[in-house]
Protein backbone atom coordinates (compact mmCIF):
# COMPACT_ATOMS: atom_id res chain seq x y z
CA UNK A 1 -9.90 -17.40 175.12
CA UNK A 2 -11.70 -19.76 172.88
CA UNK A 3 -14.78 -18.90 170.69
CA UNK A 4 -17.95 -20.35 172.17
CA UNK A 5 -21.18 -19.47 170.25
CA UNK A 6 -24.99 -18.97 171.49
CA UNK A 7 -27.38 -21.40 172.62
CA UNK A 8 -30.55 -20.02 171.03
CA UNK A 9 -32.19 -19.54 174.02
CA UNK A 10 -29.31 -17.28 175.19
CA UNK A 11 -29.42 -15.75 171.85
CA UNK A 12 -32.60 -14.75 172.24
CA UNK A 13 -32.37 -13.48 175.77
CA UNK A 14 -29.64 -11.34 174.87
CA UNK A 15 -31.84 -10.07 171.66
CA UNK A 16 -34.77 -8.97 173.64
CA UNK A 17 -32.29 -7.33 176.37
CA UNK A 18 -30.96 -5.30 173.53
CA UNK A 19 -34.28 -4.59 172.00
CA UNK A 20 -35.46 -3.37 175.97
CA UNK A 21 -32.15 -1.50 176.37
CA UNK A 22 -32.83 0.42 172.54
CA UNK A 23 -36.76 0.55 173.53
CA UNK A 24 -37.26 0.82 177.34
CA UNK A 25 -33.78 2.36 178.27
CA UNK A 26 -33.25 -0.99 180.66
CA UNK A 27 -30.26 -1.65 181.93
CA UNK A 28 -28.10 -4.87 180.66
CA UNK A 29 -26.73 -6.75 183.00
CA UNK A 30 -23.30 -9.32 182.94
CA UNK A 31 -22.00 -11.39 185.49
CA UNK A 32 -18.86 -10.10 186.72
CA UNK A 33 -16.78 -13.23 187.09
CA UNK A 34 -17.06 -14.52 182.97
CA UNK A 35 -19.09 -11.57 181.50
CA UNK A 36 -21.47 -13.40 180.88
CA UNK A 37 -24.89 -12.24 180.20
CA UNK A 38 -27.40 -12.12 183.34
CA UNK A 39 -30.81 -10.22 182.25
CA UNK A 40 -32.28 -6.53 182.25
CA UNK A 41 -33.52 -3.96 185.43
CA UNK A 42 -35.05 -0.76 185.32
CA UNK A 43 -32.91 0.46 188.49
CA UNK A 44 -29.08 -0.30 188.78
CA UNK A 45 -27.40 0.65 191.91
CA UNK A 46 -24.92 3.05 193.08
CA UNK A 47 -22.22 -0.27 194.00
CA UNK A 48 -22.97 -1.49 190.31
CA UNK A 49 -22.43 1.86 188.99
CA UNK A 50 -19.35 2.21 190.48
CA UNK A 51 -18.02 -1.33 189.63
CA UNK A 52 -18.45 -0.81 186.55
CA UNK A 53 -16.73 2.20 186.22
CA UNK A 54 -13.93 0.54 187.94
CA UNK A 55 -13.70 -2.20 185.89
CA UNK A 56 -13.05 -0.28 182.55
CA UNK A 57 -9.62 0.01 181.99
CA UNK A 58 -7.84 3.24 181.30
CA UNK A 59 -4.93 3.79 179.55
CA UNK A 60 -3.04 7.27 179.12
């Protein structure tokens, strides 16, 4: 996996999701194929719940 940095604009998406997350409780959202970042929602459903649940791994 190679390093890639922020555009700024991307930079400052992801800035104001984190400040609306902190603030507002929104949720943050990623794309599920590269992770990448995709924006905020107030309501997340029960499918995207349970994905990402699913997709944490869990070692014992």
């Amino acid at each position: 996996m190679d390093f890639r940095p922020l555009k700024t604009d991307e930079r400052q998406k992801l800035i104001n999701a984190l400040r609306g997350n902190a603030e507002d409780n929104l949720a943050i959202l990623m794309n599920r194929t590269d992770t990448s970042f995709v924006g905020t929602t107030d309501e997340v459903s029960d499918d995207e719940v349970i994905s990402a649940i699913q997709s944490v791994p869990c070692h014992y």
